[in-house]
N, C-alpha and C. Protein backbone atom coordinates (compact mmCIF):
# COMPACT_ATOMS: atom_id res chain seq x y z
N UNK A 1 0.84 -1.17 0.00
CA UNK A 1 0.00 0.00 0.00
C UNK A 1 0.90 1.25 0.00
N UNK A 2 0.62 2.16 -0.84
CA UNK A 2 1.21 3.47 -0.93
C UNK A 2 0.98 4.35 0.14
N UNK A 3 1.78 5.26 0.63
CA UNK A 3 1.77 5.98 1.22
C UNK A 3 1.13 7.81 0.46
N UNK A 4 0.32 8.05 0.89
CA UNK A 4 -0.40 9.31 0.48
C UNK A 4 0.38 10.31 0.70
N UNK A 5 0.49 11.40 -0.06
CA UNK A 5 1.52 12.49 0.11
C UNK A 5 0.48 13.32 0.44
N UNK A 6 0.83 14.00 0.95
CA UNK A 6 -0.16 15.30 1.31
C UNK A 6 0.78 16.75 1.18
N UNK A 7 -0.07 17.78 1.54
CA UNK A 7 0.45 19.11 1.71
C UNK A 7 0.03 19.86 3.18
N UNK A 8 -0.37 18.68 3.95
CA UNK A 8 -0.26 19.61 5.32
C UNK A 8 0.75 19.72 5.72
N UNK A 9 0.60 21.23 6.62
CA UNK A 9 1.70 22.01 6.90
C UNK A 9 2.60 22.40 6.06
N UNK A 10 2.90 22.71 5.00
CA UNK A 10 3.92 23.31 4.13
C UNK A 10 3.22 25.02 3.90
N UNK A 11 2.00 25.08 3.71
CA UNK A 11 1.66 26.99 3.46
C UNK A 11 1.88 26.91 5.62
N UNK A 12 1.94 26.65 5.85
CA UNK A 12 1.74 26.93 7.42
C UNK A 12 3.27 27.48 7.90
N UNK A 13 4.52 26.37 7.23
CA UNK A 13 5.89 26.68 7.42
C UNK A 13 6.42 27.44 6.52
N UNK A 14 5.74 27.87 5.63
CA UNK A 14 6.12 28.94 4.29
C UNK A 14 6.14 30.45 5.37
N UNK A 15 5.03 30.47 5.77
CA UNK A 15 4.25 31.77 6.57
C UNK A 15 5.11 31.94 7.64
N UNK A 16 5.89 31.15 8.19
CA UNK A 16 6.94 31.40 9.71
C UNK A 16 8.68 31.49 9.22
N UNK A 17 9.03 32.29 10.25
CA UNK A 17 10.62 32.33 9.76
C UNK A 17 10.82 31.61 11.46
N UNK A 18 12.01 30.82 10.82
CA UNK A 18 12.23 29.93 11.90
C UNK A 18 13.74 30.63 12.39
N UNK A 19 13.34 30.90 13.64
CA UNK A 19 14.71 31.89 14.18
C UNK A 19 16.00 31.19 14.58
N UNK A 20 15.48 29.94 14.85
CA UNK A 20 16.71 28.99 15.32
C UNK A 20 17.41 28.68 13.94
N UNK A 21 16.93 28.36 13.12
CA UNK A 21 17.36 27.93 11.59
C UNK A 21 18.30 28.91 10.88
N UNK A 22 19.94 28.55 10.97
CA UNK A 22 20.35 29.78 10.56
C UNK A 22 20.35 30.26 8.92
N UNK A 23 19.81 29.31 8.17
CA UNK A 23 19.80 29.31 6.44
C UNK A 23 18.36 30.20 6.44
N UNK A 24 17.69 30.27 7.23
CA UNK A 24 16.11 31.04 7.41
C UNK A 24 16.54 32.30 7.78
N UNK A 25 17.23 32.69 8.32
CA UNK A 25 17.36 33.95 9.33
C UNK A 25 18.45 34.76 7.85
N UNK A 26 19.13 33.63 7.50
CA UNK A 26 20.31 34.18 5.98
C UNK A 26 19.45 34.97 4.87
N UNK A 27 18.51 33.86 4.45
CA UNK A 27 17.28 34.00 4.06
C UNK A 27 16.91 35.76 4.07
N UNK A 28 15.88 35.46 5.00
CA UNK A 28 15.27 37.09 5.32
C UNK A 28 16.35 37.50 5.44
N UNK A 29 17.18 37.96 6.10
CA UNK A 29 18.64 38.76 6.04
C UNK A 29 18.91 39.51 4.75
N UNK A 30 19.28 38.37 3.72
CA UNK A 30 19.28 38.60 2.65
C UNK A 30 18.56 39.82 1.69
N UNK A 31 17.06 39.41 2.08
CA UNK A 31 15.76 39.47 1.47
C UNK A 31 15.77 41.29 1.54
N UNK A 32 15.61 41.39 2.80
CA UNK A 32 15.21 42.67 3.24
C UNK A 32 16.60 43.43 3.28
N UNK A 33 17.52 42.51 3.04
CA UNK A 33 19.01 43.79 3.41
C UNK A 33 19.34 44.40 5.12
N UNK A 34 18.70 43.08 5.73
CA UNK A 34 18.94 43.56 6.90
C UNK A 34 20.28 42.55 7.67
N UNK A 35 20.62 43.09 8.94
CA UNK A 35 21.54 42.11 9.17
C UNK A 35 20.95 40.59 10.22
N UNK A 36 21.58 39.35 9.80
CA UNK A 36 21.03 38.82 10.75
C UNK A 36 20.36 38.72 12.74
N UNK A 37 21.35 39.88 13.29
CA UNK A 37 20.46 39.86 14.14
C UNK A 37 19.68 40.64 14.68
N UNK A 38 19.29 41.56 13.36
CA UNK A 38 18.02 42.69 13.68
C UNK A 38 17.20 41.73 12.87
N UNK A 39 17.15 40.52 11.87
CA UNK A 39 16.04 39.91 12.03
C UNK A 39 15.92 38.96 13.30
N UNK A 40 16.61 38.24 14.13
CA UNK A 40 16.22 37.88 15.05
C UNK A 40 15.68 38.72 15.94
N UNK A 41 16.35 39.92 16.04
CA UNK A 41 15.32 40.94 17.10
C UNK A 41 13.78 40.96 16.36
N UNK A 42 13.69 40.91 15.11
CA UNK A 42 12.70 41.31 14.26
C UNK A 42 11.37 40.02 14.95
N UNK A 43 11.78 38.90 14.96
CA UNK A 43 11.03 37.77 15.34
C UNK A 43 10.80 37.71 16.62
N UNK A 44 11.84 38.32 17.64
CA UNK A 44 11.54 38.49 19.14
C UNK A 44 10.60 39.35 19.01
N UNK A 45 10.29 40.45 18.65
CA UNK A 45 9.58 41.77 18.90
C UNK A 45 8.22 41.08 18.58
N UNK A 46 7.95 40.60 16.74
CA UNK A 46 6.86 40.52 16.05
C UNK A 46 6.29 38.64 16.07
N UNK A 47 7.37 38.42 16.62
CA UNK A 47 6.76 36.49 16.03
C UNK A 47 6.95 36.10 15.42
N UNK A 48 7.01 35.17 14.93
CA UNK A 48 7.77 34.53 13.89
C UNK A 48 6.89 34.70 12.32
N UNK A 49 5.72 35.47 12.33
CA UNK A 49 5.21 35.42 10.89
C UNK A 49 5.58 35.81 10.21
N UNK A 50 6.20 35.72 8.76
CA UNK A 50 6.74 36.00 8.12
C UNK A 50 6.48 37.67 7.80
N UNK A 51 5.13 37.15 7.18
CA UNK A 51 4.66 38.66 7.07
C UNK A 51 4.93 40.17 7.54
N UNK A 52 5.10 39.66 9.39
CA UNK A 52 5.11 40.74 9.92
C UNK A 52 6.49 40.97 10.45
N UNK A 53 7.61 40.12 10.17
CA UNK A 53 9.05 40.49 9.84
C UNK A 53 9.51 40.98 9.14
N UNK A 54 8.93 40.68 8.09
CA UNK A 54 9.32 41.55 6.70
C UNK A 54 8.87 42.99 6.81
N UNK A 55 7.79 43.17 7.22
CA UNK A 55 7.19 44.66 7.63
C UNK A 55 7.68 45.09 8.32
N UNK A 56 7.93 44.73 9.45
CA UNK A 56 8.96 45.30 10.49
C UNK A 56 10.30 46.02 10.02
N UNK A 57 10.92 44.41 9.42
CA UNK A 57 12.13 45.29 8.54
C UNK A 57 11.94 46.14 7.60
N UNK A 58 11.00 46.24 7.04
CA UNK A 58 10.70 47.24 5.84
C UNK A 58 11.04 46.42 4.50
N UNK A 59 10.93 45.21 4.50
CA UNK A 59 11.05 44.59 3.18
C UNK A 59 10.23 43.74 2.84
N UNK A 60 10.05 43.02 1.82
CA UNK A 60 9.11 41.80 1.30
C UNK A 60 7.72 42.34 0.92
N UNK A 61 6.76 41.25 0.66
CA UNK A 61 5.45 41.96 0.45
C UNK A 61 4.62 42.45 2.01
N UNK A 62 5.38 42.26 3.18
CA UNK A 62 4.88 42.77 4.05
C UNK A 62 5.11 44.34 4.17
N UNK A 63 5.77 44.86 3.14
CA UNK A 63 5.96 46.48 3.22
C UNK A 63 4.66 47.18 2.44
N UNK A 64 4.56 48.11 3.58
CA UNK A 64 3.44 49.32 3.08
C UNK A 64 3.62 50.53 3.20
């Protein structure tokens, strides 16, 4: 019997920046031009949603 693939949890771990993960933190770093540990402050302050890291830093589609 096959094993069923699914897609739970993958839009769920798309949406979080994982602060322990240092290729994630490189990542956004990168992204926004910020340095890695004003995005870790960025995730202490706001949480880990992506969204609202990126806004914070002023980059990604979380900027307005």
């Amino acid at each position: 019997m096959e094993k069923k693939k699914t897609s739970r949890g993958i839009s769920q771990d798309r949406g979080k920046v994982a602060g322990g993960q240092d290729y994630e933190v490189q990542y956004e770093s990168k992204k926004t031009g910020s340095s890695a540990g004003q995005v870790k402050k960025a995730i202490q302050w706001e949480g880990n949603s992506r969204k609202k890291v990126e806004k914070k830093l002023g980059g990604g589609k979380g900027r307005k």
